[in-house]
Protein backbone atom coordinates (compact mmCIF):
# COMPACT_ATOMS: atom_id res chain seq x y z
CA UNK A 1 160.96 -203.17 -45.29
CA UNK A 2 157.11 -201.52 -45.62
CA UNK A 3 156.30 -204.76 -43.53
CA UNK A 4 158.31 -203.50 -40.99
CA UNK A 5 157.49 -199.97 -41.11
CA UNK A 6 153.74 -200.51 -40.93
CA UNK A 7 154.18 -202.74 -38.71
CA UNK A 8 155.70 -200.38 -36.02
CA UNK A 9 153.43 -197.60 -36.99
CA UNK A 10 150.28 -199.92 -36.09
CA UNK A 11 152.11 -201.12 -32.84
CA UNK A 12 152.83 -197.76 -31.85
CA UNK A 13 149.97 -196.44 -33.08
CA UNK A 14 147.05 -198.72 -31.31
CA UNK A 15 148.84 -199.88 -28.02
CA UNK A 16 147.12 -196.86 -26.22
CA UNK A 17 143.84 -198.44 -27.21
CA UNK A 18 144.76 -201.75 -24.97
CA UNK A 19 146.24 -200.37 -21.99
CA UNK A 20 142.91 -198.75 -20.39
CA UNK A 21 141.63 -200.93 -17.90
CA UNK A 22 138.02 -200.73 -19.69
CA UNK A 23 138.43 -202.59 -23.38
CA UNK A 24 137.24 -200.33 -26.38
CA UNK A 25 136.58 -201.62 -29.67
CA UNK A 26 137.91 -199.29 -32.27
CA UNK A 27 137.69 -200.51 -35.93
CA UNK A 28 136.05 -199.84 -39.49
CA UNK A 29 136.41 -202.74 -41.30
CA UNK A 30 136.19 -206.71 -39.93
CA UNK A 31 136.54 -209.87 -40.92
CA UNK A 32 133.52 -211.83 -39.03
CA UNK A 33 134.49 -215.85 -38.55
CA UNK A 34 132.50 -218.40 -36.29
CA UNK A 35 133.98 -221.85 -35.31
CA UNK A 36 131.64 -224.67 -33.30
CA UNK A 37 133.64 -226.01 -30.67
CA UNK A 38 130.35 -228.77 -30.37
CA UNK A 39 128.29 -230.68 -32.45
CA UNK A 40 124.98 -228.94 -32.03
CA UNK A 41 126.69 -225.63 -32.97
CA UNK A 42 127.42 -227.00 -36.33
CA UNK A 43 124.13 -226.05 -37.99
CA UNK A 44 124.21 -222.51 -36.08
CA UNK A 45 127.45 -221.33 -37.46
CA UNK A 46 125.67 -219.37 -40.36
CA UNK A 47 122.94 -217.52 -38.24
CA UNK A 48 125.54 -216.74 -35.60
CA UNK A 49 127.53 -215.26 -38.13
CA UNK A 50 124.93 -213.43 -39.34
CA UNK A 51 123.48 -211.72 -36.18
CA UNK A 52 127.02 -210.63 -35.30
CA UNK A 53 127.29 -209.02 -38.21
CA UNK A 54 124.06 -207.23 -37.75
CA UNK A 55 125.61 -205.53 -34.40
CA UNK A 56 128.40 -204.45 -36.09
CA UNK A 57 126.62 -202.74 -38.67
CA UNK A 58 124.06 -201.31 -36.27
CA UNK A 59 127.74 -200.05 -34.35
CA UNK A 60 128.80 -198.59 -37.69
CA UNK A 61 131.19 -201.31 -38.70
CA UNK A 62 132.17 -202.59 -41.96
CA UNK A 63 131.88 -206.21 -42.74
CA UNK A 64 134.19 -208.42 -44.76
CA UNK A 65 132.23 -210.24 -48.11
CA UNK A 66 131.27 -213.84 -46.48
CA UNK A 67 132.91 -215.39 -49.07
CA UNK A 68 136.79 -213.25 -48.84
CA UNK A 69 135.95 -213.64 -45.20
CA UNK A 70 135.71 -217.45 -45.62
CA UNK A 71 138.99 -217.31 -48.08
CA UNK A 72 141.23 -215.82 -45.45
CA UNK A 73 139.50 -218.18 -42.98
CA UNK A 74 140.50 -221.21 -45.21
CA UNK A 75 144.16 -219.91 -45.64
CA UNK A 76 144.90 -219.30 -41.88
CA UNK A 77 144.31 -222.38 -40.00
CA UNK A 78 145.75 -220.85 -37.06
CA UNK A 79 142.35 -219.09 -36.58
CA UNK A 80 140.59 -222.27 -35.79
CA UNK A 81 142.61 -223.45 -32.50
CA UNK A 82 141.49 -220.70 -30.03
CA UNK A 83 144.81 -221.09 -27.65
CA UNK A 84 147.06 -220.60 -31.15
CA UNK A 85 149.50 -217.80 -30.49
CA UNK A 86 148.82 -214.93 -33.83
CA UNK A 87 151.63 -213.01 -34.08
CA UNK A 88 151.22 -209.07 -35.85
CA UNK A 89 153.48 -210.46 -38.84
CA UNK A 90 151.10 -213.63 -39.05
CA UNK A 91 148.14 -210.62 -39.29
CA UNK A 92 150.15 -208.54 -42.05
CA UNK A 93 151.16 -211.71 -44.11
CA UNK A 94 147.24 -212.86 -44.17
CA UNK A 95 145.14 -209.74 -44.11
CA UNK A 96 146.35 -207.65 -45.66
CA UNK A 97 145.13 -207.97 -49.34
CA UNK A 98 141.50 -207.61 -47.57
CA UNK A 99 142.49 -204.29 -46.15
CA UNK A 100 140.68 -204.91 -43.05
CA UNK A 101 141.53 -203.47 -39.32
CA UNK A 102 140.92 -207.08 -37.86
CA UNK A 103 139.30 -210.14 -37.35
CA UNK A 104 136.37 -211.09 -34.96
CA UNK A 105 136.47 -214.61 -34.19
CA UNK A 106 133.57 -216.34 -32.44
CA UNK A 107 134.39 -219.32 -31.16
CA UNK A 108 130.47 -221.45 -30.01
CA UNK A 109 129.12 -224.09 -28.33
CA UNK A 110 125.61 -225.05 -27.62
CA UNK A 111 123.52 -228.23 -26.38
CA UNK A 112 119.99 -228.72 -26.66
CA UNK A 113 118.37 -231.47 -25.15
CA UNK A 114 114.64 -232.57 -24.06
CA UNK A 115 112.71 -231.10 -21.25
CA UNK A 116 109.23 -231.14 -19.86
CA UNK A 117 106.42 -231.60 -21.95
CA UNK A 118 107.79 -232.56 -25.36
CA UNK A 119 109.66 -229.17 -25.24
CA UNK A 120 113.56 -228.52 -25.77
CA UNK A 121 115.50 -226.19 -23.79
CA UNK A 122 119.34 -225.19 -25.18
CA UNK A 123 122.50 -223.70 -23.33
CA UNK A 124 124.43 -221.80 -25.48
CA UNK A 125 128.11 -220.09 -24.33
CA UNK A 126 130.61 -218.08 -26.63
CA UNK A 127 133.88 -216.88 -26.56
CA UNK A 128 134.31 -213.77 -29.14
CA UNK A 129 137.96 -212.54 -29.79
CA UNK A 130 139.08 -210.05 -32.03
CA UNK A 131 142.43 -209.43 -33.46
CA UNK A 132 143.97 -206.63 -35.15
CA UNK A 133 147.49 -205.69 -36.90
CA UNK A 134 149.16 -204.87 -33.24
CA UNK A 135 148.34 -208.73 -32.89
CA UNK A 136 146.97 -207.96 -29.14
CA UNK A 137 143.85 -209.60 -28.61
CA UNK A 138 141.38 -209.64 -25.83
CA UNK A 139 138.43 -212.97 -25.14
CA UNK A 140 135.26 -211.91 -24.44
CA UNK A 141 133.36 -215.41 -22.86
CA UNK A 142 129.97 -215.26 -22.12
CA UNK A 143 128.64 -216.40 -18.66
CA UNK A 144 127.15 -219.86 -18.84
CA UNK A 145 123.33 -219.99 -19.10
CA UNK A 146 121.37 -222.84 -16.83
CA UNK A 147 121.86 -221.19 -13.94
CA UNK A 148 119.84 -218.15 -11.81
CA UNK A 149 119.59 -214.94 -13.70
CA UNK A 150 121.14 -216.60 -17.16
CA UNK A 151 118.74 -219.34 -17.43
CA UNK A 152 118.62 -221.77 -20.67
CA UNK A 153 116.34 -221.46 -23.45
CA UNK A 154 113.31 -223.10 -24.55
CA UNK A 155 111.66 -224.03 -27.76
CA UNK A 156 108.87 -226.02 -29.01
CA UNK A 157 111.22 -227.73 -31.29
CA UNK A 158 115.31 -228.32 -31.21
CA UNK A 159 115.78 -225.30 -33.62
CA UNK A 160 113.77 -222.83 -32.35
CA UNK A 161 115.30 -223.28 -28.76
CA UNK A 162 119.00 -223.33 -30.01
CA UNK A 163 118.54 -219.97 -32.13
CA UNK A 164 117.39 -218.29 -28.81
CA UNK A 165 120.46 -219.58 -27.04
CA UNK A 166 122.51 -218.72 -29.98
CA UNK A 167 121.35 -215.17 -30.15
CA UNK A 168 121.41 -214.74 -26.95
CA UNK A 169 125.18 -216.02 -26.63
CA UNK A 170 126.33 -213.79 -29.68
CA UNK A 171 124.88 -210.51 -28.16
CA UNK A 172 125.79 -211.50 -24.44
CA UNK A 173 129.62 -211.35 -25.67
CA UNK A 174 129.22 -208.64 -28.37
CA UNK A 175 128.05 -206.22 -24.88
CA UNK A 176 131.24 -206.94 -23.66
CA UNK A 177 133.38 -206.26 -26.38
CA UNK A 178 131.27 -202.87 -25.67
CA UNK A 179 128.84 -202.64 -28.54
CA UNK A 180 126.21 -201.82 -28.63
CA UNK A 181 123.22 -204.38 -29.22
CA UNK A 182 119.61 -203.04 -30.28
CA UNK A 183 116.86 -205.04 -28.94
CA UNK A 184 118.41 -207.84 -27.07
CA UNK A 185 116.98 -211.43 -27.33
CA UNK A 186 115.12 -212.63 -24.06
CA UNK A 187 115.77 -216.36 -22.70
CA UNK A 188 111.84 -217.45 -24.47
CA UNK A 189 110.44 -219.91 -21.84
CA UNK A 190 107.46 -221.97 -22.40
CA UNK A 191 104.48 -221.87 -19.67
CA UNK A 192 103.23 -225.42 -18.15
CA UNK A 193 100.48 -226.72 -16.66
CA UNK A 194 99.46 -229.74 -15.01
CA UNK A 195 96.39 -231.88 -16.67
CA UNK A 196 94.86 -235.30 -15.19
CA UNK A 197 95.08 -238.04 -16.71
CA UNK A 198 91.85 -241.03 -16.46
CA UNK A 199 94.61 -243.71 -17.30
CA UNK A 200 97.87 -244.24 -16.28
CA UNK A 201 100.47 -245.52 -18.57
CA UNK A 202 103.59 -247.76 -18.05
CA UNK A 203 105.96 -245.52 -17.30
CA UNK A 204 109.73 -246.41 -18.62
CA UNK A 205 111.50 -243.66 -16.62
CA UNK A 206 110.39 -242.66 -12.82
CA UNK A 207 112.30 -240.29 -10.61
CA UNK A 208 112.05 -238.81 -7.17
CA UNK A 209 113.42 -235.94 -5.14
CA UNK A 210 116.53 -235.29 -2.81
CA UNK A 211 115.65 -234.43 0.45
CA UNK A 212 118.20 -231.70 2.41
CA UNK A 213 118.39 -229.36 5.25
CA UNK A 214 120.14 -226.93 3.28
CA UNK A 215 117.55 -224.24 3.98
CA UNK A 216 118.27 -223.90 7.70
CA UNK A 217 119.83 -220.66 8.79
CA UNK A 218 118.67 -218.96 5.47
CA UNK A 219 115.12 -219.55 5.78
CA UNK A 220 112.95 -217.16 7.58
CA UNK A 221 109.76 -218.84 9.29
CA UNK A 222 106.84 -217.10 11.04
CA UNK A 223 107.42 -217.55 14.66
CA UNK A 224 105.49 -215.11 17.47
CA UNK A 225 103.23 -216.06 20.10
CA UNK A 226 100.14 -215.48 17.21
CA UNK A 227 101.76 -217.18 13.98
CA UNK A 228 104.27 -219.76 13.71
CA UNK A 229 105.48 -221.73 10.93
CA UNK A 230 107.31 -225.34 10.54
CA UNK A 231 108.67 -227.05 7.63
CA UNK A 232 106.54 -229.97 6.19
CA UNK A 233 108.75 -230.95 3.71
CA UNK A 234 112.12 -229.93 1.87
CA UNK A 235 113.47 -231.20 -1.48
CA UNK A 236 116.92 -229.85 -3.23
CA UNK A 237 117.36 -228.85 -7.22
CA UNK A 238 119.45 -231.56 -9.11
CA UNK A 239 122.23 -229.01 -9.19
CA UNK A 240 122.38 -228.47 -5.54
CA UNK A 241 121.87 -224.82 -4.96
CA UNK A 242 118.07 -224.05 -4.88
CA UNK A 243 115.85 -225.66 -2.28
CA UNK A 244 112.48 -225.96 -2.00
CA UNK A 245 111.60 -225.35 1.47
CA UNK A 246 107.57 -226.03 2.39
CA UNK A 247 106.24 -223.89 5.90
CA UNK A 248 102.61 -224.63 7.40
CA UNK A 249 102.08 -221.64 9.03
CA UNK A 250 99.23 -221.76 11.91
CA UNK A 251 97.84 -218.23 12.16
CA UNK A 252 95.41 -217.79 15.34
CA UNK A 253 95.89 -213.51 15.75
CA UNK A 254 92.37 -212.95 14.64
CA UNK A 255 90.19 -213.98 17.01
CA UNK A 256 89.71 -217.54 15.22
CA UNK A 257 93.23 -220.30 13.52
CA UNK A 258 93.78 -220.38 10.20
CA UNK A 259 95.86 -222.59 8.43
CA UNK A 260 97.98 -221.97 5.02
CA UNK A 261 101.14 -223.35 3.78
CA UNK A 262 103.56 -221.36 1.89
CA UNK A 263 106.67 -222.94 -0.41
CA UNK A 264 109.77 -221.01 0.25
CA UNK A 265 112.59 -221.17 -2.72
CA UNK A 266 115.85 -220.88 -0.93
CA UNK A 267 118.92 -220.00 -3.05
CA UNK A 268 121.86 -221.58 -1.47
CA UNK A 269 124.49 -220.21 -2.99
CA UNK A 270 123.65 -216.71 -2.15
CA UNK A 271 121.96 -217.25 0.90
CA UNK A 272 118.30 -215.76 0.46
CA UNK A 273 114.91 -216.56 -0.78
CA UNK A 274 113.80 -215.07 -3.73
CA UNK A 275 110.64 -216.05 -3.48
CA UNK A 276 107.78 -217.40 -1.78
CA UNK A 277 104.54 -218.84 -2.69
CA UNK A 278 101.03 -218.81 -1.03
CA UNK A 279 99.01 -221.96 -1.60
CA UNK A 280 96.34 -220.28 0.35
CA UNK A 281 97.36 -217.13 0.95
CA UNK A 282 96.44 -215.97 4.77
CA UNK A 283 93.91 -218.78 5.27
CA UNK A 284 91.93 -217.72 2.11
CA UNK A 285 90.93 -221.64 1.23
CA UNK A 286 87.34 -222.15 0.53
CA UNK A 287 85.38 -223.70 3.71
CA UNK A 288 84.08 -226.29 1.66
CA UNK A 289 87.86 -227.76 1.16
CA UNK A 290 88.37 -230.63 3.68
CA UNK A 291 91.89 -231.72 2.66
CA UNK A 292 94.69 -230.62 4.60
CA UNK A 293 96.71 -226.86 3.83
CA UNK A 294 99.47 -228.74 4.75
CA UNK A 295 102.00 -229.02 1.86
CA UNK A 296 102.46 -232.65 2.30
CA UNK A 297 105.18 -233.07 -0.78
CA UNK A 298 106.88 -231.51 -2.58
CA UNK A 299 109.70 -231.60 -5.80
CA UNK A 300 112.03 -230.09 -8.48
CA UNK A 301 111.14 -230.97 -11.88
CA UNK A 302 113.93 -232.15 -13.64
CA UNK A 303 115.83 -228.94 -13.05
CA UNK A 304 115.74 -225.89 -10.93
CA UNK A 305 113.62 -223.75 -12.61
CA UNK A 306 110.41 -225.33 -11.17
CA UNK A 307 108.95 -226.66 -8.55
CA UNK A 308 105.55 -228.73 -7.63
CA UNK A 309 104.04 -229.63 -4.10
CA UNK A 310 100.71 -231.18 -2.99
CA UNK A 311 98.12 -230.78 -0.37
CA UNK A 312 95.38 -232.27 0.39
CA UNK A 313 93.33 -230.92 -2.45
CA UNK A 314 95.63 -229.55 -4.64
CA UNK A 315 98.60 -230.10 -7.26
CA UNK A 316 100.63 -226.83 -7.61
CA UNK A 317 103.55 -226.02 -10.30
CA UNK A 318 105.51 -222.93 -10.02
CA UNK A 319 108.06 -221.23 -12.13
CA UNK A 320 111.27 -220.71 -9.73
CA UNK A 321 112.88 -218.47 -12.14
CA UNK A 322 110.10 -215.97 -13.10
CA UNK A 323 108.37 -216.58 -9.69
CA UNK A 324 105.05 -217.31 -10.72
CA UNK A 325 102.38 -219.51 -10.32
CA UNK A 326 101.69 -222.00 -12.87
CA UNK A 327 99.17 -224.23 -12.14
CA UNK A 328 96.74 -225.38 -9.38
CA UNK A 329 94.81 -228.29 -10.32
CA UNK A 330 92.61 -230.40 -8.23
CA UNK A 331 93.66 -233.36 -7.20
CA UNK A 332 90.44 -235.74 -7.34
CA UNK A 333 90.89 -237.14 -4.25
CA UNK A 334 91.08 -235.59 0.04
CA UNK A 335 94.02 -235.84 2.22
CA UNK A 336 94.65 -235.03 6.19
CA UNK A 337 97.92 -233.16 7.42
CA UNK A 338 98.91 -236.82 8.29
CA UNK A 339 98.69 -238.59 5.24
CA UNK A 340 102.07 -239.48 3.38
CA UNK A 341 101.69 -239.14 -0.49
CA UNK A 342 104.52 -239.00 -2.68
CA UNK A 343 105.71 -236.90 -5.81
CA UNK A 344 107.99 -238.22 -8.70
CA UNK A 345 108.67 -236.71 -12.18
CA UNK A 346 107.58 -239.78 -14.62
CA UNK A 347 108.72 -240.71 -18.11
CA UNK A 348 106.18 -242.24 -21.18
CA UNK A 349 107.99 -242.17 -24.59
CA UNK A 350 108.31 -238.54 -24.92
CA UNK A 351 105.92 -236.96 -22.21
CA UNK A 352 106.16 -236.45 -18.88
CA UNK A 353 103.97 -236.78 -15.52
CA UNK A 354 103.91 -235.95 -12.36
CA UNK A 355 103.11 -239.39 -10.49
CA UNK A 356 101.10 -239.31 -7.15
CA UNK A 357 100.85 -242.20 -4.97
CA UNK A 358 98.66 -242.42 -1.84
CA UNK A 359 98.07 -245.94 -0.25
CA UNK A 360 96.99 -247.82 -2.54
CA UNK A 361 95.86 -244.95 -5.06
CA UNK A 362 97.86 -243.57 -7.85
CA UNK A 363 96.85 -240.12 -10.00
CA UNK A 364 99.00 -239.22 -13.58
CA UNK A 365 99.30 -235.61 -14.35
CA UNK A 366 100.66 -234.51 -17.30
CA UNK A 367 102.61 -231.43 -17.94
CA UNK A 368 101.33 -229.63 -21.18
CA UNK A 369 102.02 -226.23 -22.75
CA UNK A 370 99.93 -223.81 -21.48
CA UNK A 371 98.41 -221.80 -24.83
């Protein structure tokens, strides 16, 4: 019969709390769980657990001990299958003895693979849910990282990229249970550069580029009587919705042509450019450069989130999620706006090059961390 009676008080009681249209988390004291729905999350579980209950201390919540918190995790299996109905008796019968206001559950995934340059780069995505003695319970699911604005995170080793990712994920869905989160975690990303190589290596793994005519109708070229521009090339992200667009834009509007070719990153699913780069920006190249301006290839690197092109001097790498330049090495060799050379991402062991082949020439480049 108290059951009951508390029962209706706390149904009656924290209903109105639910039904505005904004979700507000009102509690004092928590009982803070984490379950990996993957493998890699496995090892995470603890420091997950951990920063989560940081942010509810820093939001002037009580925390359950770890180990009662683990106790009442261990008796209620329930809590483990994310889709399992809790009812507010199920709550009563199991919490109470803790004399806590609810339970966060967070329930985490993460992968973390290899990526350029003996680096590791992680995706991380959680789903935080909290239930309390009215047994109503809301999901809070991050948005998934890998993509523009949310990208993944990277690490010099496994761990250090899937803690970023993990952070990240934890504070991402503790904003919108509406805490509040001191000093948020930033996606880290490692800076690249391109170095040559004197000899090539047998490479076990070689990849090319998509080309696509995605760009047109979003792409804005330079096109009066004075300046025009045309597209030399045009390559597509694996994922299908970036493009990198290359225009060689012929400038004669001061008394003398200049030539200059800039590399256009087109984001198809929104339909606009975020950014473009200058090779040579406005004609600026020095006069003792005889290779072409003319961006004569160009490619995605194993994902979106950069892109390299050649000329006919010049190896560039930028970073198409922080728009920046990266590198701009010379290539050791002179090319016309006619010559043909081709780009591809290369594989040996655990490195990775950017292969270009010219006739009967071939230059290595490897992709290093930039210190």
């Amino acid at each position: 019969m108290f059951k009951l009676l508390k029962l209706f008080t706390y149904t009656f009681g924290l209903t109105l709390l639910f039904t505005n249209s904004a979700y507000a988390v009102e509690f004092e004291k928590v009982a803070v769980m984490v379950f990996s729905q993957t493998d890699g999350a496995k090892r995470f579980e603890r420091h997950a657990r951990n920063h989560l209950e940081t942010i509810l201390f820093e939001n002037n919540v009580t925390v359950l001990d770890k180990d009662k918190a683990e106790e009442l995790k261990n008796g209620w299996s329930q809590l483990e299958d994310p889709t399992a109905l809790l009812t507010a008796e199920d709550f009563l019968e199991n919490a109470e003895q803790y004399a806590i206001d609810g339970i966060v559950r967070v329930y985490l995934s993460l992968e973390v693979i290899p990526s350029l340059a003996e680096t590791y780069t992680a995706t991380a995505q959680a789903d935080l849910r909290y239930v309390d003695e009215t047994a109503l319970s809301e999901s809070f699911v991050t948005t998934p990282m890998g993509i523009r604005g949310n990208p993944p995170s990277d690490g010099l080793t496994q761990n250090a990229a899937g803690l970023n990712a993990i952070y990240r994920a934890v504070e991402s869905a503790a904003l919108k249970m509406n805490l509040e989160v001191l000093g948020q975690t930033t996606p880290r990303a490692i800076k690249l550069k391109t170095t040559p190589v004197q000899t090539i290596p047998k490479f076990t793994q070689i990849s090319g580029k998509k080309f696509t005519n995605k760009h047109k109708n979003i792409i804005e070229l330079f096109d009066t009587t004075w300046k025009w521009e045309k597209v030399s090339c045009a390559s597509e992200s694996p994922d299908g919705n970036l493009v990198a667009a290359a225009g060689f834009v012929t400038d004669g509007g001061r008394g003398r042509r200049y030539w200059y070719s800039r590399m256009h990153i087109v984001d198809i699913t929104n339909s606009n450019v975020p950014y473009v780069f200058d090779t040579w920006p406005k004609g600026t190249k020095p006069k003792k450069l005889r290779g072409s301006s003319k961006i004569l290839d160009c490619m995605f690197l194993n994902s979106w989130r950069y892109t390299a092109a050649i000329t006919g001097n010049y190896l560039f790498l930028w970073d198409t999620e922080r728009g920046i330049e990266l590198s701009k090495q010379a290539l050791g060799l002179q090319m016309d706006k006619n010559d043909e050379p081709t780009l591809n991402l290369a594989k040996f062991e655990n490195k990775t090059f950017i292969l270009v082949e010219f006739e009967n020439e071939k230059r290595a480049f490897k992709l290093e961390i930039d210190k």
